[in-house]
Protein backbone atom coordinates (compact mmCIF):
# COMPACT_ATOMS: atom_id res chain seq x y z
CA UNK A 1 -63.88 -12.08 57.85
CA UNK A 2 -64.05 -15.69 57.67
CA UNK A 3 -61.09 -16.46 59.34
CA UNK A 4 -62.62 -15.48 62.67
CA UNK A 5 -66.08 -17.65 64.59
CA UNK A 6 -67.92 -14.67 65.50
CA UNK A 7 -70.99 -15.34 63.73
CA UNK A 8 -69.47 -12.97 60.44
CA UNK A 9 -72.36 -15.23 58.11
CA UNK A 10 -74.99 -14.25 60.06
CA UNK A 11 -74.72 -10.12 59.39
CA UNK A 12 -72.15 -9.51 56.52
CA UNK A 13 -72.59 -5.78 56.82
CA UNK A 14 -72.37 -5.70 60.46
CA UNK A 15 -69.59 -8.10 60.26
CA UNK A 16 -67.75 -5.83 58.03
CA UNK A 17 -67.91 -2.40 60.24
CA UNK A 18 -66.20 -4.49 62.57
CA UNK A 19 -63.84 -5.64 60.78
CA UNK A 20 -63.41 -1.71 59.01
CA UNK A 21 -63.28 -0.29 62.90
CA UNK A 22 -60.34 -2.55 63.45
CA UNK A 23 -58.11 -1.46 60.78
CA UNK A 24 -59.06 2.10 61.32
CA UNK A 25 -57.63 1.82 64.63
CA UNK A 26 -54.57 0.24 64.03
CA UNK A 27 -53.98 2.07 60.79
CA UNK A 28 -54.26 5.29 63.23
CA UNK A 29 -51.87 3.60 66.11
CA UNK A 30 -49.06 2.38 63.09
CA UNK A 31 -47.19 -0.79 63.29
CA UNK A 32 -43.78 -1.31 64.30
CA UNK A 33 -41.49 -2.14 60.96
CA UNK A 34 -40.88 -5.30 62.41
CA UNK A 35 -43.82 -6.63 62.27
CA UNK A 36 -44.39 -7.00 58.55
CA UNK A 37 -44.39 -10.46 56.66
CA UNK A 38 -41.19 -11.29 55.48
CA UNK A 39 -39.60 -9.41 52.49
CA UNK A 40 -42.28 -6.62 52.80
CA UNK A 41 -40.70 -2.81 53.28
CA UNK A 42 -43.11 -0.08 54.76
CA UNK A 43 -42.42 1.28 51.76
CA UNK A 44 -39.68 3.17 50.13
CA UNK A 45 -38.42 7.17 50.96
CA UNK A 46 -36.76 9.49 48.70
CA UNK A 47 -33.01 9.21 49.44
CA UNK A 48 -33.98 13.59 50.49
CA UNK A 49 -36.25 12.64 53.25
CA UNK A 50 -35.32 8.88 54.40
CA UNK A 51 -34.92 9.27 58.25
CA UNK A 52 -31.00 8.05 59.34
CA UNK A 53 -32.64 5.17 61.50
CA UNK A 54 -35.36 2.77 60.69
CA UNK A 55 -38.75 4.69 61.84
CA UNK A 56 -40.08 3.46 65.23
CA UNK A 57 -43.35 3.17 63.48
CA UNK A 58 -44.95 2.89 59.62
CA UNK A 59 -48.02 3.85 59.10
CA UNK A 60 -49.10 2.21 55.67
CA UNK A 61 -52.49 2.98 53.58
CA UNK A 62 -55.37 0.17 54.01
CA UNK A 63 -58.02 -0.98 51.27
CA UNK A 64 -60.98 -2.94 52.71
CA UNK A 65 -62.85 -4.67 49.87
CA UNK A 66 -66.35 -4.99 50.51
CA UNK A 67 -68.27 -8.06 48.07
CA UNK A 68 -72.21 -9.00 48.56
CA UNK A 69 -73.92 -8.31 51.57
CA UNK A 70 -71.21 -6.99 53.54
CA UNK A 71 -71.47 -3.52 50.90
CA UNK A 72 -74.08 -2.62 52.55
CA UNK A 73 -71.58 -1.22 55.06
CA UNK A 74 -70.06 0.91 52.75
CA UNK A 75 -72.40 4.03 53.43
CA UNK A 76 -71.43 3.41 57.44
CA UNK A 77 -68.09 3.39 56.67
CA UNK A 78 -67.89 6.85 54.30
CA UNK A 79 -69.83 8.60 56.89
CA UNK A 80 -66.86 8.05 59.47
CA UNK A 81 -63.88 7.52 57.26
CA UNK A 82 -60.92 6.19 59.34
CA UNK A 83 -57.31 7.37 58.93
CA UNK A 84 -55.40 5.93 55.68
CA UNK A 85 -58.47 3.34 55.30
CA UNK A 86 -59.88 2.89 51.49
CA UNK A 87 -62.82 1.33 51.25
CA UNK A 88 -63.65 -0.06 47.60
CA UNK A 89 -67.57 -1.71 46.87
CA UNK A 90 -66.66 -4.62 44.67
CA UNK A 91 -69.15 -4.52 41.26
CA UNK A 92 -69.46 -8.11 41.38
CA UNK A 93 -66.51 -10.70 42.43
CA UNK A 94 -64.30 -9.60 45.92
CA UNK A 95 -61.60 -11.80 44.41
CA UNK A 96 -61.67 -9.84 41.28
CA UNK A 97 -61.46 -6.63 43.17
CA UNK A 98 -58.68 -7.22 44.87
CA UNK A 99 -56.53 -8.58 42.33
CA UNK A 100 -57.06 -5.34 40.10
CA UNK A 101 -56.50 -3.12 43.39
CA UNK A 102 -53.40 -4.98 43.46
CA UNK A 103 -52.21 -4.71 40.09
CA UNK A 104 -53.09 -1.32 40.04
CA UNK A 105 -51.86 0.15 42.96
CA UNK A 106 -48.54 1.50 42.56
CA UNK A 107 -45.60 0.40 45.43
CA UNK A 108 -45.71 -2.14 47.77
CA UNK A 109 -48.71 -4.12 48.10
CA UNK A 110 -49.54 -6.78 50.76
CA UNK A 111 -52.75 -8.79 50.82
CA UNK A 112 -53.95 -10.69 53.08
CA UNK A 113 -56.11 -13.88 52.19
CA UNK A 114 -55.77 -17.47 52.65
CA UNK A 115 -57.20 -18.38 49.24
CA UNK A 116 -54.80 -20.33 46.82
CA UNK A 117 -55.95 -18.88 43.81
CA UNK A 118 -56.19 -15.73 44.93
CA UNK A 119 -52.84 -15.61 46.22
CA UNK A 120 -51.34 -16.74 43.09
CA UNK A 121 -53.38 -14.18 41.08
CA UNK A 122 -52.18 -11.06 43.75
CA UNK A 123 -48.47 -12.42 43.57
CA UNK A 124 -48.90 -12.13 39.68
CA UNK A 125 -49.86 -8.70 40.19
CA UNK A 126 -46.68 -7.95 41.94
CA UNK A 127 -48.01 -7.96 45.33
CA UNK A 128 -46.89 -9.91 48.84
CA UNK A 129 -49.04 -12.02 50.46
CA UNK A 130 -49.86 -13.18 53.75
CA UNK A 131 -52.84 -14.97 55.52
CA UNK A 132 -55.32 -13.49 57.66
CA UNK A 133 -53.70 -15.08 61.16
CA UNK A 134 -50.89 -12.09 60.48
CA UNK A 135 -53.31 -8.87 60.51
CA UNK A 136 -55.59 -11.07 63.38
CA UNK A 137 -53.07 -11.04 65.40
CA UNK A 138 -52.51 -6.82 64.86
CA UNK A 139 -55.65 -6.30 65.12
């Protein structure tokens, strides 16, 4: 939320069912294969069921994690889940959170963060990275 000057710091939660309402949306319009980060798939098919062309569209699975104030959104965001959009209330650190979502989730992974350390930790875990300029600009 911080990469954007609309005021996030001032209402976390309120800041964060924005943010959620976003990426509910596009996770419901898909993105165009294209648009991923470099050396990121949409994800791999069964050789059974791949499609002879490239699909026009991908739509991949979101996880929004929610740290400190901005939790209190999570209730919000449970009572009107959006399409392919996890939502995961970090215990304590957001960093720490995503990192283990990272490691633990199986396929591709992409986060998206402009933090150093957390970048190094995700790509550790096995996941691409990007910064949040790339989903902005989806969004």
């Amino acid at each position: 939320m911080g990469a954007r000057a609309d005021g996030w710091w001032r209402d976390r939660s309120a800041a964060a069912l924005r943010l959620y309402r976003e990426i509910a949306a596009l996770a419901a319009r898909g993105v165009e294969p294209g648009v991923l980060p470099d050396g990121v798939e949409p994800g791999v098919l069964p050789d059974a069921v791949r499609p002879a062309t490239r699909p026009a569209r991908c739509f991949p699975e979101y996880v929004l994690v929610l740290e400190g104030r901005s939790r209190d959104a999570a209730a919000q965001m449970a009572a009107a889940p959006g399409p392919r959009v996890r939502v995961v209330a970090a215990p304590g650190a957001g960093d720490d959170a995503i990192a283990e979502v990272a490691h633990d989730l199986p396929g591709p992974r992409l986060v998206v963060t402009a933090d150093r350390e957390l970048r190094r930790r995700v790509a550790a875990a096995g996941a691409a990275v990007t910064g949040p300029g790339w989903l902005l600009g989806l969004l």
